[in-house]
Protein backbone atom coordinates (compact mmCIF):
# COMPACT_ATOMS: atom_id res chain seq x y z
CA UNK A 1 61.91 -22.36 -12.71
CA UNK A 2 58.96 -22.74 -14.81
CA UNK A 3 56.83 -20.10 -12.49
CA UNK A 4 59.73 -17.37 -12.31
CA UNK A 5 60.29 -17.70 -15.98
CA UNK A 6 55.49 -17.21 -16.63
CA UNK A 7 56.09 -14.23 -14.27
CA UNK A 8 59.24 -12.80 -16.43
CA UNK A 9 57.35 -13.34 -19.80
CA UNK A 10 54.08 -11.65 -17.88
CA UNK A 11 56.53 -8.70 -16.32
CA UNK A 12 57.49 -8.27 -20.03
CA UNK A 13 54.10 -8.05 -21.44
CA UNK A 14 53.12 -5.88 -19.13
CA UNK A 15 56.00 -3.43 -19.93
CA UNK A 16 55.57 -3.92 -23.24
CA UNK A 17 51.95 -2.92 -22.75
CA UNK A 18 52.69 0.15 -21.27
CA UNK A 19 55.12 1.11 -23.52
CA UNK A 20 52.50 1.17 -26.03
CA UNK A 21 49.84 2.58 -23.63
CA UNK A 22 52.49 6.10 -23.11
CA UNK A 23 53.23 6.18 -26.50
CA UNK A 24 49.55 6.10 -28.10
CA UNK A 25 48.95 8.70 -25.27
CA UNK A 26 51.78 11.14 -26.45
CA UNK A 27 49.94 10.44 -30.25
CA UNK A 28 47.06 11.12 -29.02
CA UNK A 29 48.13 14.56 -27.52
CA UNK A 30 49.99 15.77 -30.69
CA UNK A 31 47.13 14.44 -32.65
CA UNK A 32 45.42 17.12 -30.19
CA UNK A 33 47.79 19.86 -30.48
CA UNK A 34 47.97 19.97 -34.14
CA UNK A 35 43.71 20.02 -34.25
CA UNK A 36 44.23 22.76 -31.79
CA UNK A 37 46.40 24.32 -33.69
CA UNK A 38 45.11 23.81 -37.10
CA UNK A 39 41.75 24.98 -35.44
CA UNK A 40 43.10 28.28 -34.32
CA UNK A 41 44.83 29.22 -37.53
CA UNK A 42 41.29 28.84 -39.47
CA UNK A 43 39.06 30.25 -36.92
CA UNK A 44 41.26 32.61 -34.74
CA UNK A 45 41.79 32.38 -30.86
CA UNK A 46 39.78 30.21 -29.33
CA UNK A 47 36.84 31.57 -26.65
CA UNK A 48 35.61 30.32 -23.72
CA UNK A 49 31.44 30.26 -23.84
CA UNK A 50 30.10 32.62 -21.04
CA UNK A 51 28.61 31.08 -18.10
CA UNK A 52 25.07 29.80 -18.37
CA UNK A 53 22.49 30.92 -16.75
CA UNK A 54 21.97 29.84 -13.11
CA UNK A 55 18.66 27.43 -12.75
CA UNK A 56 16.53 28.30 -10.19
CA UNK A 57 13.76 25.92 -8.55
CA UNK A 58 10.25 26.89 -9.36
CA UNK A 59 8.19 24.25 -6.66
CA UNK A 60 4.84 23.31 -7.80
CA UNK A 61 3.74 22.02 -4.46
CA UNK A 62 2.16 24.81 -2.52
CA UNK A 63 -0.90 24.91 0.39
CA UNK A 64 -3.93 25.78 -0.71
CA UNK A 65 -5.05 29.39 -0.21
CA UNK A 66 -7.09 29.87 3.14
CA UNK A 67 -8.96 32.25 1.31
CA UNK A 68 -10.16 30.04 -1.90
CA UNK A 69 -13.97 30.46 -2.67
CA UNK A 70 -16.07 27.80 -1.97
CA UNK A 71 -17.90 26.60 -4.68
CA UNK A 72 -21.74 27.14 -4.81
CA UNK A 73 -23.99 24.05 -4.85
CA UNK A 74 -25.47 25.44 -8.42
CA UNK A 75 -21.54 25.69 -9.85
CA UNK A 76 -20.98 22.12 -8.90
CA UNK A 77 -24.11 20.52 -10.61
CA UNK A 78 -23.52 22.18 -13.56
CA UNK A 79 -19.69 21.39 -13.64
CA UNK A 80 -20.72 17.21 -12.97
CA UNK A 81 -23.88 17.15 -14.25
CA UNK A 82 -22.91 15.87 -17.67
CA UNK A 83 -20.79 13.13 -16.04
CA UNK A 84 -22.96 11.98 -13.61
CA UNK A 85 -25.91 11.15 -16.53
CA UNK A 86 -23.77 8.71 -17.81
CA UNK A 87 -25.52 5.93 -17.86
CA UNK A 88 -22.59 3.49 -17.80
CA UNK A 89 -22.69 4.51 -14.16
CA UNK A 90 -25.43 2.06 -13.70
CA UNK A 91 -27.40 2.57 -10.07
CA UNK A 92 -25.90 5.59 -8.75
CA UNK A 93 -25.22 7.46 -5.42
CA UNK A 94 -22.58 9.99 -4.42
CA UNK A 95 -22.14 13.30 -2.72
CA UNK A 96 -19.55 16.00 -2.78
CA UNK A 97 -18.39 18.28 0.34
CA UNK A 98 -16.82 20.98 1.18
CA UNK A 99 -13.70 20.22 3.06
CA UNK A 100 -13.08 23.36 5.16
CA UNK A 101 -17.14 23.33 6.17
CA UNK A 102 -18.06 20.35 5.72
CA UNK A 103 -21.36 21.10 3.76
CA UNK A 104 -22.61 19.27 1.48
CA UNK A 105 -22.62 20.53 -2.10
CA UNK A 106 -23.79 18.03 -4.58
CA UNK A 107 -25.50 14.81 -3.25
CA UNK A 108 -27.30 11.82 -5.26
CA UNK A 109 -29.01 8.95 -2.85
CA UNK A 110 -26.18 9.95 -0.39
CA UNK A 111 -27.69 7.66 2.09
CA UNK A 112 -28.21 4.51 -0.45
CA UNK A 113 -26.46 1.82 1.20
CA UNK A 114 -23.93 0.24 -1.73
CA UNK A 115 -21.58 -2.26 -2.29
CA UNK A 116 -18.42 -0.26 -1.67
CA UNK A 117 -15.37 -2.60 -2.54
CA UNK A 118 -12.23 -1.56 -1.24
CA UNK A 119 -13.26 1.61 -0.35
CA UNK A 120 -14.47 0.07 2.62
CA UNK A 121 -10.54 0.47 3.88
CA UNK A 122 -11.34 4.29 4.59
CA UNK A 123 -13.37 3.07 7.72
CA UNK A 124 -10.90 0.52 8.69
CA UNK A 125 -7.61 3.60 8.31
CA UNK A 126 -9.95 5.86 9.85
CA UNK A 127 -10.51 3.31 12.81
CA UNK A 128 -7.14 2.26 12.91
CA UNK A 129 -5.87 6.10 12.96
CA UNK A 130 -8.31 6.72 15.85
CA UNK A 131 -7.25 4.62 17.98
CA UNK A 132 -3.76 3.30 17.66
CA UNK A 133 -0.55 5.01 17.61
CA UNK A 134 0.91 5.51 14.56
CA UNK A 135 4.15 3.77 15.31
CA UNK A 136 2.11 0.48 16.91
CA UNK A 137 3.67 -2.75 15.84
CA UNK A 138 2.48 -6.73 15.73
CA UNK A 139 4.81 -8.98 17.23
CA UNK A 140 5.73 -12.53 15.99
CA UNK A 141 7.45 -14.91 18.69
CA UNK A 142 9.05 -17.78 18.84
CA UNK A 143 9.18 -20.05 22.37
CA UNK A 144 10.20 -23.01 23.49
CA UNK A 145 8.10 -26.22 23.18
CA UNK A 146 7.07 -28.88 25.05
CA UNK A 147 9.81 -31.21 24.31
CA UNK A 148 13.42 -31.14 23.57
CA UNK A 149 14.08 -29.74 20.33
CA UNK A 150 10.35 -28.29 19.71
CA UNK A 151 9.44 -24.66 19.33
CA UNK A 152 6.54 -22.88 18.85
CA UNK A 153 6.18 -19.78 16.11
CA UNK A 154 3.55 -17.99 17.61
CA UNK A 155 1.66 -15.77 15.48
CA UNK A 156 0.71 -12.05 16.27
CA UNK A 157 -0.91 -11.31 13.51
CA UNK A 158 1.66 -9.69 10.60
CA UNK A 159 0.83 -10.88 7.23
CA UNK A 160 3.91 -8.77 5.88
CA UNK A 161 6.94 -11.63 6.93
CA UNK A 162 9.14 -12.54 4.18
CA UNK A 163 11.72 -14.84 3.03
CA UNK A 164 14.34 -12.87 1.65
CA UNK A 165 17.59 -12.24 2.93
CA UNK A 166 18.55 -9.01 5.27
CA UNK A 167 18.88 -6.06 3.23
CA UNK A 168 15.86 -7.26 0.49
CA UNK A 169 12.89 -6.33 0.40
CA UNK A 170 9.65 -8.70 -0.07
CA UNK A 171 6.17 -7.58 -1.09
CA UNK A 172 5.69 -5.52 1.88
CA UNK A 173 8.95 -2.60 2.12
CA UNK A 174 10.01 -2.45 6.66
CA UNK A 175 9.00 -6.06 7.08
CA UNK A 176 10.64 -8.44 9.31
CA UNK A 177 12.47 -11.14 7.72
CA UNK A 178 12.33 -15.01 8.82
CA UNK A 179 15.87 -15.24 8.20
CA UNK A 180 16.52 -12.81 11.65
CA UNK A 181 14.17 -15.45 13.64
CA UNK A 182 16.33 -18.01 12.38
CA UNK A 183 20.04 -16.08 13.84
CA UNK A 184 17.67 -15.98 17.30
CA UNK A 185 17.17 -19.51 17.18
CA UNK A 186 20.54 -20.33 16.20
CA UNK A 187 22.04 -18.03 18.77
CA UNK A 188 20.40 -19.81 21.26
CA UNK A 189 22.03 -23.12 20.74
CA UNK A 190 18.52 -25.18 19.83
CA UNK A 191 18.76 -27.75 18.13
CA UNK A 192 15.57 -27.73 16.33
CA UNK A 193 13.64 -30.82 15.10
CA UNK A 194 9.57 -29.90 15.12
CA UNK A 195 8.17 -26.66 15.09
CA UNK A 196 4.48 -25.88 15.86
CA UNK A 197 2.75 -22.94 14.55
CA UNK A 198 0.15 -21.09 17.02
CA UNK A 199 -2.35 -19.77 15.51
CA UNK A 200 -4.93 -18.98 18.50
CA UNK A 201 -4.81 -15.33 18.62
CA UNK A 202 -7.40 -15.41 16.09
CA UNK A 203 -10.19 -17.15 16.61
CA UNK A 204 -13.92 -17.63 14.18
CA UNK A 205 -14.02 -18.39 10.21
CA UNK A 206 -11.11 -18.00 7.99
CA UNK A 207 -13.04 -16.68 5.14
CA UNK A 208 -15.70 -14.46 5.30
CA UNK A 209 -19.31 -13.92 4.02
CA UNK A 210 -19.20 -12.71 0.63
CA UNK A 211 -16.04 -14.19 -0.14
CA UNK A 212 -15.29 -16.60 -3.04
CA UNK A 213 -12.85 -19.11 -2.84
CA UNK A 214 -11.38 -18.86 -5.92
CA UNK A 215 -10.20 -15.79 -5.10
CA UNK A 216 -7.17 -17.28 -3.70
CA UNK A 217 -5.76 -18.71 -6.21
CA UNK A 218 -6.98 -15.42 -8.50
CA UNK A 219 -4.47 -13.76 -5.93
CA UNK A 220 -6.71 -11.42 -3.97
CA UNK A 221 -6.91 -13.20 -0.44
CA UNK A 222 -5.51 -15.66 1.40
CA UNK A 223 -7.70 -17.43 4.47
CA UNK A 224 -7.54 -14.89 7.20
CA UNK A 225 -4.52 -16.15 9.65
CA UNK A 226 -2.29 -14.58 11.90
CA UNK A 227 0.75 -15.43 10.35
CA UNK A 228 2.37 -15.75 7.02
CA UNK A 229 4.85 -14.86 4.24
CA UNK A 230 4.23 -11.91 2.28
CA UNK A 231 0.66 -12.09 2.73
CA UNK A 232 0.48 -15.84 1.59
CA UNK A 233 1.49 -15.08 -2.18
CA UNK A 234 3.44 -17.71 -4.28
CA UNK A 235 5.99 -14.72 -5.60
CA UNK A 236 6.88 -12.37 -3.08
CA UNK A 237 7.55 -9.50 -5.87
CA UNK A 238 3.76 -9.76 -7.19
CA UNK A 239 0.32 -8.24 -5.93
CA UNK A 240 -2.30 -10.69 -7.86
CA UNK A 241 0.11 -13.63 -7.28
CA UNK A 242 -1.71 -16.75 -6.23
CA UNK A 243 -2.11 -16.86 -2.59
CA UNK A 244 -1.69 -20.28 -0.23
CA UNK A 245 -4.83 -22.03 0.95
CA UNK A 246 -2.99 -22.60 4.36
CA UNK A 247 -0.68 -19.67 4.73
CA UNK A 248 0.21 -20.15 8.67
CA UNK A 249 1.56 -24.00 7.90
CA UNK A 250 3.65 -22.50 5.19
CA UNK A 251 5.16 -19.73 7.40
CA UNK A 252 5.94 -22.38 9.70
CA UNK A 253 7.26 -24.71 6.71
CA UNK A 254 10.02 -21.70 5.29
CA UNK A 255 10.89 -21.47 8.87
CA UNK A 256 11.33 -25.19 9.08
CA UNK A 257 13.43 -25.01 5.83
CA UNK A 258 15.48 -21.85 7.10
CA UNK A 259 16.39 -24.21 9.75
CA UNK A 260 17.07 -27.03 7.98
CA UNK A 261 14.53 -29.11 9.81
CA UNK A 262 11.84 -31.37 7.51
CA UNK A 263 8.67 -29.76 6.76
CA UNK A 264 7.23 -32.87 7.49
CA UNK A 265 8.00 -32.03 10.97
CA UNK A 266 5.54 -28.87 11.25
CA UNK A 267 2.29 -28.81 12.41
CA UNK A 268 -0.42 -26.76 14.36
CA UNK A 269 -1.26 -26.67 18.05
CA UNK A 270 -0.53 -23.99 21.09
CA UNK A 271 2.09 -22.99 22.70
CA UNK A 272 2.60 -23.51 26.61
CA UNK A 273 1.12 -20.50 28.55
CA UNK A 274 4.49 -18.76 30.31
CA UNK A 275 6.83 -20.73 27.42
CA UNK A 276 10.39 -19.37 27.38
CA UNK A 277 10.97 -16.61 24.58
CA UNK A 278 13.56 -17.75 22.10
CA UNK A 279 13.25 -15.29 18.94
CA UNK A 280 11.06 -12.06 18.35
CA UNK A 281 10.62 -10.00 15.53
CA UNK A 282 7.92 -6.94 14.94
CA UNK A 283 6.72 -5.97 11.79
CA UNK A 284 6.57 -2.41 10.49
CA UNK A 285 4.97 0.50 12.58
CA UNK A 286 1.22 0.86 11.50
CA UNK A 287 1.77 4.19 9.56
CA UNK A 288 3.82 2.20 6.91
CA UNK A 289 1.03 -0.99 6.67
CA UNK A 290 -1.65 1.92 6.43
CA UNK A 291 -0.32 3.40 3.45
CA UNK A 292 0.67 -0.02 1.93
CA UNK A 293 -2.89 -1.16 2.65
CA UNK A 294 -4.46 1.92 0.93
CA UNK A 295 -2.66 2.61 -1.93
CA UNK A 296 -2.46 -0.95 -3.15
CA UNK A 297 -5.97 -2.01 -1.61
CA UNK A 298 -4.11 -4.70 -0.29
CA UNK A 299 -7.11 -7.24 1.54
CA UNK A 300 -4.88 -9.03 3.98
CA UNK A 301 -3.37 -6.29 5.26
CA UNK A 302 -6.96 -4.72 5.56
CA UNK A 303 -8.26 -7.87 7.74
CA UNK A 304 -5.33 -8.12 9.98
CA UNK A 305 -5.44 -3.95 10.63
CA UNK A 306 -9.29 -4.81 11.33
CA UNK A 307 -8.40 -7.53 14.00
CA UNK A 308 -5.52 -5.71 15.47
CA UNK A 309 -7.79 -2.68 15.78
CA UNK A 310 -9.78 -5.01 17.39
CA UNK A 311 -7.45 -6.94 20.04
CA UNK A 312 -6.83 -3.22 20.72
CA UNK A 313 -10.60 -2.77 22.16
CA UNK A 314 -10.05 -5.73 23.84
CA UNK A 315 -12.44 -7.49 21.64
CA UNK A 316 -12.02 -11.09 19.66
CA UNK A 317 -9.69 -11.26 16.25
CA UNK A 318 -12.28 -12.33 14.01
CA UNK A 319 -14.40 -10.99 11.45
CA UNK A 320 -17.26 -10.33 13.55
CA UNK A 321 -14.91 -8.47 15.95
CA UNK A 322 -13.19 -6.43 13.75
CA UNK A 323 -16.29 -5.27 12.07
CA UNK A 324 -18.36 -4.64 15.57
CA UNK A 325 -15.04 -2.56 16.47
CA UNK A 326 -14.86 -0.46 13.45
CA UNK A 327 -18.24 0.71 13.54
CA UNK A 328 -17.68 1.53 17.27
CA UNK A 329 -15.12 3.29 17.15
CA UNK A 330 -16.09 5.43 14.10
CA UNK A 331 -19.56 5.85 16.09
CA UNK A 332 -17.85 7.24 19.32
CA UNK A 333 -16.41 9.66 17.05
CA UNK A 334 -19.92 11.38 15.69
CA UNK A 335 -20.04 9.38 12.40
CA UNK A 336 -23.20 8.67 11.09
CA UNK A 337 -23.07 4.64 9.95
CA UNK A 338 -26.81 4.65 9.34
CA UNK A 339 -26.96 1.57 6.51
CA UNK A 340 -23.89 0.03 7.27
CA UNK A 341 -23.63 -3.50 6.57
CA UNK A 342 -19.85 -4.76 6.81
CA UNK A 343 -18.77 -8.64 6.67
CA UNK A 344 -15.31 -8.03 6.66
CA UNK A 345 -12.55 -5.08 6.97
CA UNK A 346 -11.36 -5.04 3.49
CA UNK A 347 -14.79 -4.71 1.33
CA UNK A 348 -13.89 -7.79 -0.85
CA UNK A 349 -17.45 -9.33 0.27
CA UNK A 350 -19.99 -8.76 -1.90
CA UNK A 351 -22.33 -8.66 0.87
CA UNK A 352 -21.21 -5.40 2.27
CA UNK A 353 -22.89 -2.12 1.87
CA UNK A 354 -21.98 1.53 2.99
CA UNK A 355 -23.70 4.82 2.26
CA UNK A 356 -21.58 7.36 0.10
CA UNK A 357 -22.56 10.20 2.96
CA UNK A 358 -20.37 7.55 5.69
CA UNK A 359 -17.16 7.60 3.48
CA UNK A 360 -17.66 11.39 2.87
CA UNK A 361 -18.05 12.12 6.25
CA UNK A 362 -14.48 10.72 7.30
CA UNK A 363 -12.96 12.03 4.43
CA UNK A 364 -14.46 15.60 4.87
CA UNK A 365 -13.59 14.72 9.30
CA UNK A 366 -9.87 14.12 7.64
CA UNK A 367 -9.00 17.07 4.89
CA UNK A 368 -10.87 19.43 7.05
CA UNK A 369 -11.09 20.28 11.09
CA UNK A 370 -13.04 17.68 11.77
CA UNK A 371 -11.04 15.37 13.14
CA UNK A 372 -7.80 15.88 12.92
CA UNK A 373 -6.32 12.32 14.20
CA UNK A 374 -7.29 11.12 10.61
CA UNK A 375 -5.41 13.77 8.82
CA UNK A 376 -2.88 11.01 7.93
CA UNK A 377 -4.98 9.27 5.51
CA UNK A 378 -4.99 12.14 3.12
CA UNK A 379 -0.98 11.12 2.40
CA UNK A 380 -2.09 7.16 2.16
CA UNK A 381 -4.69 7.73 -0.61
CA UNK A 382 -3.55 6.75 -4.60
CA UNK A 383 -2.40 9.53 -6.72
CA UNK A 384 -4.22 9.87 -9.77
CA UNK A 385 -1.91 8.86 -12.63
CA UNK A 386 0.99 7.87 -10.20
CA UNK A 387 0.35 5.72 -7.45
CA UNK A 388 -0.89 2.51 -6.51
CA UNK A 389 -4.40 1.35 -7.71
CA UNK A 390 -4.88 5.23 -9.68
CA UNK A 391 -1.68 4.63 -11.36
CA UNK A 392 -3.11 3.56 -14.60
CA UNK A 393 -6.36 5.71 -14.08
CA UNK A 394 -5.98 9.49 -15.84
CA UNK A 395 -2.65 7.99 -17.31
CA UNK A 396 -4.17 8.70 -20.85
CA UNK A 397 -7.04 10.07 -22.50
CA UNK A 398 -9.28 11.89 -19.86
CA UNK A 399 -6.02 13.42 -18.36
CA UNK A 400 -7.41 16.36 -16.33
CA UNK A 401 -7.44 14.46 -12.79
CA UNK A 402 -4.21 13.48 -13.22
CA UNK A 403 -1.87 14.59 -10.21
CA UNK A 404 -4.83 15.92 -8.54
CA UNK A 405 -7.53 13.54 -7.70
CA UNK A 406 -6.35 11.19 -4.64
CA UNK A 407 -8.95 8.23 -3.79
CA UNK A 408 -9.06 5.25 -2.33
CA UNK A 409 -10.25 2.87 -5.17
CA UNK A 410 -12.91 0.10 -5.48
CA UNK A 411 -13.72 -3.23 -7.58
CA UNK A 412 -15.47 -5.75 -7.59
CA UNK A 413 -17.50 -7.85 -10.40
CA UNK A 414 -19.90 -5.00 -10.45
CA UNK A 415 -19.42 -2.85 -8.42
CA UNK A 416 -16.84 0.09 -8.59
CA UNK A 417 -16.62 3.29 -5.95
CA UNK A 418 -13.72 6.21 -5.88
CA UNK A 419 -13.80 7.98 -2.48
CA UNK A 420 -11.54 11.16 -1.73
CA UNK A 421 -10.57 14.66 -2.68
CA UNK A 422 -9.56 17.08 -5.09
CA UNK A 423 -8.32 20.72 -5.45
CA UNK A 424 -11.15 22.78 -7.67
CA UNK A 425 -9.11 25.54 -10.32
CA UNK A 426 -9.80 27.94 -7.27
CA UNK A 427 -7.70 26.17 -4.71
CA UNK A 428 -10.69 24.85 -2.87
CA UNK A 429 -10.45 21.21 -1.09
CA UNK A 430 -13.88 19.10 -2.22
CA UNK A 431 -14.10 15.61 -0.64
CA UNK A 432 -16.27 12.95 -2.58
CA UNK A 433 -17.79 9.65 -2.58
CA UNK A 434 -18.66 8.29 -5.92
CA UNK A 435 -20.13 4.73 -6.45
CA UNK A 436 -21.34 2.44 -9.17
CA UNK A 437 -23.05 -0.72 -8.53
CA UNK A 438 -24.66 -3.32 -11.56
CA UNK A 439 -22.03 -2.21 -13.93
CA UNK A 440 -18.46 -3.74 -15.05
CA UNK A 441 -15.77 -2.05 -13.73
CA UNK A 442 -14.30 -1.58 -17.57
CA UNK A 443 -17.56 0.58 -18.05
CA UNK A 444 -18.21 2.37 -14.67
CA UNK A 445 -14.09 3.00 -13.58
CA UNK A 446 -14.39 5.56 -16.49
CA UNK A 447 -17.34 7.04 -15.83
CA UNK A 448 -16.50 7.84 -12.20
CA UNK A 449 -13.03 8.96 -13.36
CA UNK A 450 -14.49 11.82 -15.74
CA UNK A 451 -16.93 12.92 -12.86
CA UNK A 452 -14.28 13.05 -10.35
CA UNK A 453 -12.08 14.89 -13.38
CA UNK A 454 -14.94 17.49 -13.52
CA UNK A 455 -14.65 18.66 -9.86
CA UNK A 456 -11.05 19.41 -10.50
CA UNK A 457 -12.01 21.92 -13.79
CA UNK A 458 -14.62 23.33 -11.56
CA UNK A 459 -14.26 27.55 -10.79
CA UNK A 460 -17.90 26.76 -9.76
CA UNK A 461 -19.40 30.64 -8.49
């Protein structure tokens, strides 16, 4: 009795309510009418305001002329001159080429070995891009293990796993997600009480030469393994986060967890050779890592491209591999490497060195007809003022680069490079490589800014 006579008093407020809902509504359109009306009487009939005019897209993104001009060597020194006697450049060397050509047009020590940074990643894309397809993929499995309940998570080599749920995405966008191992497992009725975490597909030191170890917890590198969640970082959403000192164990440990199965209960060792498959998941085809690798100079994505490039030539995972294969396969492509001394794929060793003329010479091999497998990398290189490590580069002040200069960036300590291209006022495609060593990056990132700025207000005849 009590619920019929809550529904009666809530039947009656609601009629009540719309009782008062119709009748504001009918105030509301008299209130209306009368303005109307009112509004005529003062002003006369009311018009209708003629049609505006339709808007038609202008596109600002057009090829380059095939007839543009190509800049004389004598137009170019004089249109970088100025920027290149900065002196907060410090110890100097970079050249400038014509993309269509290829000839050189400005040069300064072009064959100085340097420290390049990151922008040793254009040899590892351009190595990559020469001999992988673009759609290759690393696999992670997971097999059965030597007793009941065990499994093994054997790694492949993808840095980019992550944590978060179907349908999220972690640091690295086209990932595969632990959580879709975890429905594999499930589906297959283990009950799982150890896992083991098979790390032998890579094989040598886990840091390289030139490598600090406090840049792990500084966020820029993670030992080199074959496995691990969102490149080993502590928050999935941020590039410098700190970065695990054991980031295999930990994949296996949020696996462990997934499953509800102790972490306690994970630890290394090797899988049986012919083991049963149980789960498999493959990360992201390489085209995506490339560009994720290049415009946010991410250095474990660089090492594991460098290895899988690599396993490719049939050649160990290690740093000593993936270096030996990169120059080999740039050299079988008619690069000259003379100087080249590289450590590891991602040029955060301080102990590497590359010419300027080597980085130009891909570059020019990729915006021009020299090669045109690495034509690819043009669309993976930072936008000036937009995009990835050049986002916050021509963003103010010096603005003339902005939109037009695309490089792949470098930084270390002291050491800075920019290596790339640019689209003079004529519509003429230069390539560059620009690097500063013995100089903070606060004082030479500027410096090589305004000098790559200065090819882009270059007419140059």
């Amino acid at each position: 009795m009590g619920s019929l006579a809550g529904r009666h008093r809530r039947n009656m407020r609601i009629l009540f309510a719309s009782v008062v809902v119709v009748v504001l509504a009918m105030a509301a359109v008299l209130v209306v009418a009368v303005g109307a009306h009112n509004a005529s009487a003062g002003r006369g009939e009311l018009t209708i305001a003629p049609e505006p005019a339709p808007i038609i897209a202008a596109p600002q993104v057009t090829p380059v002329p095939d007839d543009a001009p190509m800049p004389s060597a004598q137009g170019i020194a004089a249109a970088v001159g100025p920027a290149a006697a900065n002196p907060d450049l410090g110890k100097f060397s970079g050249t400038v080429a014509d993309a269509v050509t290829g000839q050189v047009l400005w040069s300064v020590n072009p064959q100085t070995p340097m420290t390049p940074a990151s922008t040793t990643k254009v040899l590892t894309a351009g190595s990559a891009l020469l001999s992988l397809p673009s759609d290759h993929r690393v696999t992670t499995n997971v097999v059965q293990g030597a007793a009941p309940g065990e499994i093994v998570l054997v790694a492949g080599g993808d840095p980019t796993l992550t944590a978060k749920p179907v349908g999220e995405n972690g640091y690295y966008p086209g990932a595969a997600h632990v959580s879709q191992l975890v429905d594999q497992i499930r589906n297959a009725g283990i009950q799982v009480t150890r896992i083991v975490v098979d790390t032998s597909i890579y094989s040598g030191d886990t840091m390289a030469q030139g490598w600090f170890p406090t840049d792990v917890g500084a966020g820029f590198i993670t030992p080199t393994e074959p496995i691990m969640i969102d490149g080993g970082r502590a928050d999935p959403l941020v590039d410098e986060s700190p970065r695990s000192s054991t980031p295999a164990l930990d994949a296996g440990r949020t696996l462990a967890g997934a499953l509800g199965v102790d972490p306690s209960a994970v630890a290394s060792g090797v899988a049986a050779p012919g083991a049963a498959t149980v789960a498999s998941v493959q990360s992201a085809p390489l085209r995506d890592r490339l560009r994720q690798m290049m415009e946010h100079s991410d250095n474990v994505l660089a090492e594991a491209i460098g290895r899988e490039v690599a396993m490719n030539a049939g050649a160990e995972a290690s740093f000593a591999g993936a270096v030996a294969t990169i120059g080999q396969t740039l050299t079988g492509a008619g690069f000259d490497l003379s100087g080249l001394t590289l450590h590891d794929a991602s040029g955060l060793s301080v102990d590497d060195r590359i010419a300027p003329h080597t980085l130009d010479q891909v570059l020019t091999a990729a915006a021009g007809e020299g090669n045109p497998a690495l034509r690819p990398m043009l669309d993976y290189l930072p936008v000036a003022g937009a995009t990835g490590s050049l986002s916050d580069r021509y963003a103010s002040g010096n603005r003339t680069g902005a939109g037009w200069v695309r490089a792949k960036t470098g930084t270390l300590s002291t050491a800075s490079a920019l290596a790339g291209y640019v689209v003079d006022q004529n519509g003429r495609v230069l390539t560059f490589a620009l690097m500063s060593n013995d100089r903070p990056p606060e004082v030479s990132r500027p410096a090589l800014d305004a000098l790559a700025a200065a090819l882009r207000t270059c007419g140059c005849q």
